[in-house]
C-alpha atoms as a PDB file:
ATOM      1  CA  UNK A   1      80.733  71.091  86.205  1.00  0.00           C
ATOM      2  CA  UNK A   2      79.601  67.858  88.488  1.00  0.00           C
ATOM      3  CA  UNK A   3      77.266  68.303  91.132  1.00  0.00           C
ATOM      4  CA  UNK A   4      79.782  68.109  93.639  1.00  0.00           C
ATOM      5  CA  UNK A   5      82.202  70.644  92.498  1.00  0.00           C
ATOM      6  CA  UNK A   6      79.220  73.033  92.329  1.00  0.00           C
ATOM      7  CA  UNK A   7      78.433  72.329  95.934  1.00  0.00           C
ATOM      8  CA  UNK A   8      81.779  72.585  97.358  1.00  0.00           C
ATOM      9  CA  UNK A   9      81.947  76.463  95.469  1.00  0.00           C
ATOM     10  CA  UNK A  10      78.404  77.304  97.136  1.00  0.00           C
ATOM     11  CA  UNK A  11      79.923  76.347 100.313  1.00  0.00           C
ATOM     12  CA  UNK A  12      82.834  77.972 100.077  1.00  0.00           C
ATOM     13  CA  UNK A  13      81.087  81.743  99.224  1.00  0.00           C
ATOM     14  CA  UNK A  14      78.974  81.039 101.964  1.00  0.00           C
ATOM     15  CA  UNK A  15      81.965  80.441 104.087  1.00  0.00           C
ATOM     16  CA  UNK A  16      83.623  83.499 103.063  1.00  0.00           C
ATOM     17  CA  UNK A  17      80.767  85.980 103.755  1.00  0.00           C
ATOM     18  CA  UNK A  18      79.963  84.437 107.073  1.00  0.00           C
ATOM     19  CA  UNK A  19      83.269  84.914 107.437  1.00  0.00           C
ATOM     20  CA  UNK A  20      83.941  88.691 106.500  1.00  0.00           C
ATOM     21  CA  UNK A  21      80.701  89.898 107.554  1.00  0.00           C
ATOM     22  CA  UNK A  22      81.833  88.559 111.474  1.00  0.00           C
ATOM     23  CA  UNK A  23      85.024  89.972 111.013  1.00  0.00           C
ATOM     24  CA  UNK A  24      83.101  93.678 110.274  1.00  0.00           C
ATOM     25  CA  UNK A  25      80.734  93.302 113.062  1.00  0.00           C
ATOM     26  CA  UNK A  26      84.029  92.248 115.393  1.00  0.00           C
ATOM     27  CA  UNK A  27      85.543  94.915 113.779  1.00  0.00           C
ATOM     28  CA  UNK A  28      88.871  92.963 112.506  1.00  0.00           C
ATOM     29  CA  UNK A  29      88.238  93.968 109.528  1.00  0.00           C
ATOM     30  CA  UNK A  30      87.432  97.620 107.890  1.00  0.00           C
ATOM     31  CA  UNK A  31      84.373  97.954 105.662  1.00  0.00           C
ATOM     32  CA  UNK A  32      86.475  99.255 102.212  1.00  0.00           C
ATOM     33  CA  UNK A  33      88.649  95.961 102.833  1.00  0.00           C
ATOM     34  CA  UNK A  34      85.280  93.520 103.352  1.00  0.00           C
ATOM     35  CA  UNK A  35      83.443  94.968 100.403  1.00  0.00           C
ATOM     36  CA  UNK A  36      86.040  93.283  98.037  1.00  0.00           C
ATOM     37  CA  UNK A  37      86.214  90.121 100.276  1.00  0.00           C
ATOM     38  CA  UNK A  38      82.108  90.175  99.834  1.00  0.00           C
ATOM     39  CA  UNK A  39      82.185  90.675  96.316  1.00  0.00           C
ATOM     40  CA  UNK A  40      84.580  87.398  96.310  1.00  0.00           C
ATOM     41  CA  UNK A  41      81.911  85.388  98.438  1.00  0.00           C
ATOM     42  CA  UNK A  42      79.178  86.563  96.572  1.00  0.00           C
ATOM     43  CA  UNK A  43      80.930  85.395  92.915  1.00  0.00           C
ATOM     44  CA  UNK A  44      81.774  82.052  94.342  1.00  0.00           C
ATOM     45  CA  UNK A  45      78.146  81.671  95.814  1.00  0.00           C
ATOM     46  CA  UNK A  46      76.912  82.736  92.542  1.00  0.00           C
ATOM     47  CA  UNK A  47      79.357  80.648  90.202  1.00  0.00           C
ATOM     48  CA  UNK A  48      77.866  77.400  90.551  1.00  0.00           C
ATOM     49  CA  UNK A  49      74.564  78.626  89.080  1.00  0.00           C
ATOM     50  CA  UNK A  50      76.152  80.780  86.457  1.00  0.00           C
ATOM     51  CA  UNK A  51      78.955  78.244  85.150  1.00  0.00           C
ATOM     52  CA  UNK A  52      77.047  77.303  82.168  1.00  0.00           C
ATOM     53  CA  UNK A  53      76.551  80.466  80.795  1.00  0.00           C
ATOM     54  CA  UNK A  54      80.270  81.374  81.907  1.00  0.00           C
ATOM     55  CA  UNK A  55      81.600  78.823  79.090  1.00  0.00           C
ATOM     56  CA  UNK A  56      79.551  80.785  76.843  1.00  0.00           C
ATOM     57  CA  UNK A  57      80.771  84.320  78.055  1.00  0.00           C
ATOM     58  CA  UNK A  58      84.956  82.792  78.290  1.00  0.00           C
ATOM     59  CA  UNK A  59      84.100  81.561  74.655  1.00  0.00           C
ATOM     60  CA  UNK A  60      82.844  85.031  73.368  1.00  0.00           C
ATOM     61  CA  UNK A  61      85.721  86.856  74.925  1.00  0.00           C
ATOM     62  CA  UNK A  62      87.897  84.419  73.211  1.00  0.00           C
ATOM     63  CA  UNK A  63      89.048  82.181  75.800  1.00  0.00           C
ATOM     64  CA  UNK A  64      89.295  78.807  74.698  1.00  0.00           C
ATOM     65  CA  UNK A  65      89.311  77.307  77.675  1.00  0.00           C
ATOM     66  CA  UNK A  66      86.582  79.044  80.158  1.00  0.00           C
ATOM     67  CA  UNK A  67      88.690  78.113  83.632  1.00  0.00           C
ATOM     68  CA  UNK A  68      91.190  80.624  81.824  1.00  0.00           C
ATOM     69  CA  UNK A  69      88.903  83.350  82.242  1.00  0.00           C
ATOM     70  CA  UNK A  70      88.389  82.625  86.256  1.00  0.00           C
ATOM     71  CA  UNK A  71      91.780  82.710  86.527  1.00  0.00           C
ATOM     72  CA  UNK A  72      92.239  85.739  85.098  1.00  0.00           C
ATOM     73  CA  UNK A  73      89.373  87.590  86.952  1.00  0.00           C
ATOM     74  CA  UNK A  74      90.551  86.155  90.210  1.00  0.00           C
ATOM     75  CA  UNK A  75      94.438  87.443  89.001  1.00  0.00           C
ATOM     76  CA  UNK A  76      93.185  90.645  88.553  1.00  0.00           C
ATOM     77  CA  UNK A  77      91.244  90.383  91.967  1.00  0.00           C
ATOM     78  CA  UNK A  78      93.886  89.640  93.772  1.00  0.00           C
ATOM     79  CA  UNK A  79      96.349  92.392  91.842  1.00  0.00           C
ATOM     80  CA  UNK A  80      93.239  94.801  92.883  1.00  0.00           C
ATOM     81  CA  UNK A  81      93.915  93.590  96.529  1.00  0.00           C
ATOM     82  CA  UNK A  82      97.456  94.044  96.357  1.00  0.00           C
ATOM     83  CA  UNK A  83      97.005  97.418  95.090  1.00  0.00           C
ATOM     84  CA  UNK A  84      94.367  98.817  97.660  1.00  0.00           C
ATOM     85  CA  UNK A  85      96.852  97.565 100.672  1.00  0.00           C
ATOM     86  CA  UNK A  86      99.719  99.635  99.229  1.00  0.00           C
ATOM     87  CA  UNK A  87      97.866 102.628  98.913  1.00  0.00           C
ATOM     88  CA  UNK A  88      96.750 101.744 102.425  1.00  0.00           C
ATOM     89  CA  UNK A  89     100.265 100.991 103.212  1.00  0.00           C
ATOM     90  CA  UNK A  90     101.643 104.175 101.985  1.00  0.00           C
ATOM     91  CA  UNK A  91      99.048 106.225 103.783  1.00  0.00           C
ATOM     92  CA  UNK A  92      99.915 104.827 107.206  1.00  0.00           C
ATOM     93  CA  UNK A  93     103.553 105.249 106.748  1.00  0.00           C
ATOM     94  CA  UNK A  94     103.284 109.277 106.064  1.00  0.00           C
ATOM     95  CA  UNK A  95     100.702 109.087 109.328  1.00  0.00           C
ATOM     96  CA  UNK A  96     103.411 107.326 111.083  1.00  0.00           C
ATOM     97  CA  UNK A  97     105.752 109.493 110.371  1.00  0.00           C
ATOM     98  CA  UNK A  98     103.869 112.743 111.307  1.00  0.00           C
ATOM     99  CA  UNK A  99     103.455 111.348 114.198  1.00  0.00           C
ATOM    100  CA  UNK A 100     107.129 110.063 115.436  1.00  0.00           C
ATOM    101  CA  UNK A 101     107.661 114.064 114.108  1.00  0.00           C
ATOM    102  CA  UNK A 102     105.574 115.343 116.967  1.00  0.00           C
ATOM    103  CA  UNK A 103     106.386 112.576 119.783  1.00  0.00           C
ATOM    104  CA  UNK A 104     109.741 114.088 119.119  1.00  0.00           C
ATOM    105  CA  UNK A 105     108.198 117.595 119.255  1.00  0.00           C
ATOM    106  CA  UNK A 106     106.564 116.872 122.634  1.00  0.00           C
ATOM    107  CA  UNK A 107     109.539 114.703 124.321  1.00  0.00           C
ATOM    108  CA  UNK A 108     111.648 118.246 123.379  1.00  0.00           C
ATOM    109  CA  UNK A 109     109.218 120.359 124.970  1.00  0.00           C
ATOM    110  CA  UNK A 110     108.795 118.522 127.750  1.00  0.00           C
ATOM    111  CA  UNK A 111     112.515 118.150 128.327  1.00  0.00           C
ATOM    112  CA  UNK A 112     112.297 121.788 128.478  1.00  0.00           C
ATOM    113  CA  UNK A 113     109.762 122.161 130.922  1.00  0.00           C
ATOM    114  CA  UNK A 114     111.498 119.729 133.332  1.00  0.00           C
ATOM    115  CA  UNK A 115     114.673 121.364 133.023  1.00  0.00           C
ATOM    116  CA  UNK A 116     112.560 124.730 133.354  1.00  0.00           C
ATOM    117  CA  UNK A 117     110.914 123.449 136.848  1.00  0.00           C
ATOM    118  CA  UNK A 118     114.103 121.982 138.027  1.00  0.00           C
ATOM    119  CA  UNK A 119     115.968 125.219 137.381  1.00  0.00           C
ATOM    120  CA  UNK A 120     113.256 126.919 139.597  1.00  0.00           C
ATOM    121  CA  UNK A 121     113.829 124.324 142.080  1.00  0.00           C
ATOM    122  CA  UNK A 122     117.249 125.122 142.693  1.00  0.00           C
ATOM    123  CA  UNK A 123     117.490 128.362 142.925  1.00  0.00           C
ATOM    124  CA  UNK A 124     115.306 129.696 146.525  1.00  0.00           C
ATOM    125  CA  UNK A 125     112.226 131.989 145.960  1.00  0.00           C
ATOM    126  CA  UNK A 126     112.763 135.567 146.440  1.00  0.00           C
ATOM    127  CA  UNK A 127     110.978 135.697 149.806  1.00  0.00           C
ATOM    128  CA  UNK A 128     113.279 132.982 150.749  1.00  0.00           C
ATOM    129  CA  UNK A 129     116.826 134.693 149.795  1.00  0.00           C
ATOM    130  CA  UNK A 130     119.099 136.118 152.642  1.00  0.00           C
ATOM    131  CA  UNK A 131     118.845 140.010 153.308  1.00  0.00           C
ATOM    132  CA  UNK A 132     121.672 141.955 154.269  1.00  0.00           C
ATOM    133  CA  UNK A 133     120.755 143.327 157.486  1.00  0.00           C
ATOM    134  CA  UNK A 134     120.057 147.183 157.775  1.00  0.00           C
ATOM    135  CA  UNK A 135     123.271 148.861 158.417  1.00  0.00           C
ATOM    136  CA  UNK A 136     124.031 151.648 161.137  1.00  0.00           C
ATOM    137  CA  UNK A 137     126.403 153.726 159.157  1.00  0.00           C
ATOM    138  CA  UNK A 138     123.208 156.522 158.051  1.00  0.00           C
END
């Protein structure tokens, strides 16, 4: 791998955990989300030093070709990804839907209680209510 190359994939892990460590601290992004985007920064900061001995590990596992083996891993990153957000995905629809469940719970009961209070309203208190008058006949 040239010199350059190696430099741009330094820069580019440093980029990404400047990147998802200020998104944690601005809280954008949750902590069990940013420890898989800090893994990824820290394997591209590490991968120009380790490339070497990568063509040695790829040819081991028996890949012939050792960019094979990156793409793999970062295949199997991003499936990892993928799978995390629809478990995330699937636990926020069930919350969502607990909660429409009791918005319509509350709306009810407090379509009761208005009806309740305007029921009151119409009809007069008791101290209120016309009293036939005492009557002579006794």
């Amino acid at each position: 791998m040239s010199l350059q190359a190696r430099l741009y994939l330094l820069l580019l892990g440093l980029a990404v955990l400047a990147i998802a460590i200020n998104m944690v601290r601005t809280k954008r992004l949750r902590e069990s989300y940013a420890l898989l985007w800090l893994l990824v920064g820290v394997g591209l900061t590490l991968s120009p030093f380790i490339a070497d001995h990568l063509d040695r590990v790829a040819l081991w596992l028996g890949f012939p070709y050792a960019p094979s083996l990156l793409l793999m891993l970062a295949v199997i990153g991003l499936l990892l990804i993928i799978f995390l957000l629809s478990i995330s995905i699937s636990r926020n629809s069930e919350q969502i839907k607990t909660l429409i469940q009791e918005i319509g719970l509350l709306r009810h009961e407090v379509q009761r209680l208005q009806d309740q209070i305007a029921g009151q309203q119409a009809q007069p208190p008791a101290h209120e209510l016309p009293h036939d008058p005492p009557s002579d006949e006794l």
